[in-house]
Protein backbone atom coordinates (compact mmCIF):
# COMPACT_ATOMS: atom_id res chain seq x y z
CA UNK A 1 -18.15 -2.08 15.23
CA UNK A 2 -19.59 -5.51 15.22
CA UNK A 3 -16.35 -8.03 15.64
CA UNK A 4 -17.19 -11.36 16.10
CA UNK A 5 -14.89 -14.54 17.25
CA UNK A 6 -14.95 -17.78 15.91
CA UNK A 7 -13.11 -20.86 17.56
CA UNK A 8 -12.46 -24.28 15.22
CA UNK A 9 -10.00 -27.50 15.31
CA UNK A 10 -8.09 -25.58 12.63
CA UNK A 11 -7.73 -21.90 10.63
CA UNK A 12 -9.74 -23.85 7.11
CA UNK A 13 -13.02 -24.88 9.80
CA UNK A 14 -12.52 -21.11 11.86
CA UNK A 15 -12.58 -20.12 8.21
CA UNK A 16 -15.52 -21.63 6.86
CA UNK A 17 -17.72 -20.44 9.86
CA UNK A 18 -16.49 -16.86 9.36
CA UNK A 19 -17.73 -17.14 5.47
CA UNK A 20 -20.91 -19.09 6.34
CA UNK A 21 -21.94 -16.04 8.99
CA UNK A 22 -20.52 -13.43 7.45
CA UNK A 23 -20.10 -13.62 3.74
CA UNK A 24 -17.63 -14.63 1.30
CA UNK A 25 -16.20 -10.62 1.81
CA UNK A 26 -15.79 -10.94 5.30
CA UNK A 27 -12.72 -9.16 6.99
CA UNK A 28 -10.36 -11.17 9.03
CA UNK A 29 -9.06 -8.87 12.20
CA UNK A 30 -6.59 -11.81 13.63
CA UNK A 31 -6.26 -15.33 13.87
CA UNK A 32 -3.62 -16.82 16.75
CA UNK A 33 -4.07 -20.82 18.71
CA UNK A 34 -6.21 -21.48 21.44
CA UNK A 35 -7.08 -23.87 23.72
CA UNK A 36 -9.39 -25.14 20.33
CA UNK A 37 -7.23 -24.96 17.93
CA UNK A 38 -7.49 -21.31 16.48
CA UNK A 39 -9.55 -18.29 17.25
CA UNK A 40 -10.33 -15.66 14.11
CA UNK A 41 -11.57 -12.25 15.15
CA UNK A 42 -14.00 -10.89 11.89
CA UNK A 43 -16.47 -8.65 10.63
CA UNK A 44 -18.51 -8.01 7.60
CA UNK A 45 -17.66 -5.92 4.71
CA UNK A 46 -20.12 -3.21 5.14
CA UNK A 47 -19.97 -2.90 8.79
CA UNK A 48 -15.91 -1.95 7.87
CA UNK A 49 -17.19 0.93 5.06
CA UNK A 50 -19.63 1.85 7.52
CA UNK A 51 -16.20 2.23 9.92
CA UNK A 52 -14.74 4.20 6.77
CA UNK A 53 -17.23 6.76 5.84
CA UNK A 54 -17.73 7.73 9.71
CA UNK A 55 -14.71 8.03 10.90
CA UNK A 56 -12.93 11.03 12.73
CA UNK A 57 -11.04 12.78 10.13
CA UNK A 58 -12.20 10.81 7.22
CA UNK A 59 -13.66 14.00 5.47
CA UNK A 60 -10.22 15.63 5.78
CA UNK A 61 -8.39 13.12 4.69
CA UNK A 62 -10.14 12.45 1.14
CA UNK A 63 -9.67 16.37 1.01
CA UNK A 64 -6.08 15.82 1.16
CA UNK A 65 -5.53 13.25 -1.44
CA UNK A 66 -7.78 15.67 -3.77
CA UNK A 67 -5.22 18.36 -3.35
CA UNK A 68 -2.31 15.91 -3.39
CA UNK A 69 -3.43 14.94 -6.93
CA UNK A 70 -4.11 18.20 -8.37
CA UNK A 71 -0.22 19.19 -7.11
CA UNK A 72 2.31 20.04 -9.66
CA UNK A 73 5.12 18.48 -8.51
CA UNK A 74 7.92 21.09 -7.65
CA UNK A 75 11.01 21.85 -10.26
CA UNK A 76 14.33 21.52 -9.29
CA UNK A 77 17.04 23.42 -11.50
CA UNK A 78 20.03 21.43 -13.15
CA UNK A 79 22.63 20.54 -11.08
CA UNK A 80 26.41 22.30 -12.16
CA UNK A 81 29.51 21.10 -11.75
CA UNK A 82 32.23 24.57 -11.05
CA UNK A 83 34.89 22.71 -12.60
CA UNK A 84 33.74 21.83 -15.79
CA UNK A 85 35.05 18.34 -17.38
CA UNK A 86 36.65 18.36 -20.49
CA UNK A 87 34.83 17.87 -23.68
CA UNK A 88 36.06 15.46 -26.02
CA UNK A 89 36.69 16.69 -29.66
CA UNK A 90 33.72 15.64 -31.94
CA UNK A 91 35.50 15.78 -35.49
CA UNK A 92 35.85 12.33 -36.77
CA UNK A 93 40.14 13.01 -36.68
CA UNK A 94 39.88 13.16 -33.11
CA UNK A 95 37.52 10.09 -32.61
CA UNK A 96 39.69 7.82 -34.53
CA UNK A 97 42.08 5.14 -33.00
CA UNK A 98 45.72 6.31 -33.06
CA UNK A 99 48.16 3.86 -34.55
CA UNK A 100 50.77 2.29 -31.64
């Protein structure tokens, strides 16, 4: 893992030096003040796929979301009620308004 630091008067200079040394898709670990103003910990792009591909585990876990994405997601049955709630009539007699 190749992190470098960079020190500037402010986090737009600290910035500009990460970009300038590492690329426009350089990845910023941290930035917090210093004594200079602000301190960014980075590292290129590749260097963090590098990281990625060779990582403990890293097999396993891309063997994981395989199987998580060829999962059928488990069936639950309906949920019933034991008392069951009364229906309301459905001819049109019974829907109408009754007079007051």
């Amino acid at each position: 893992m190749n992190v470098k630091r960079y020190t500037a008067r402010n986090s737009r200079d600290a910035l500009k030096l990460v970009r300038e040394a590492l690329g426009v898709d350089a990845v910023v670990l941290s930035t917090k003040p210093c004594a200079e103003g602000i301190e960014v910990l980075a590292m290129a792009q590749g260097a963090l796929d590098h990281l990625a591909r060779n990582a403990p585990g890293a097999a396993a876990t891309e063997q994981v979301a395989t199987a998580a994405a060829t999962m059928t997601p488990p069936t639950t049955p309906p949920v019933t009620s034991r008392t069951a709630a009364p229906q309301a009539a459905s001819t049109p007699e019974a829907q109408a308004p009754r007079p007051a």
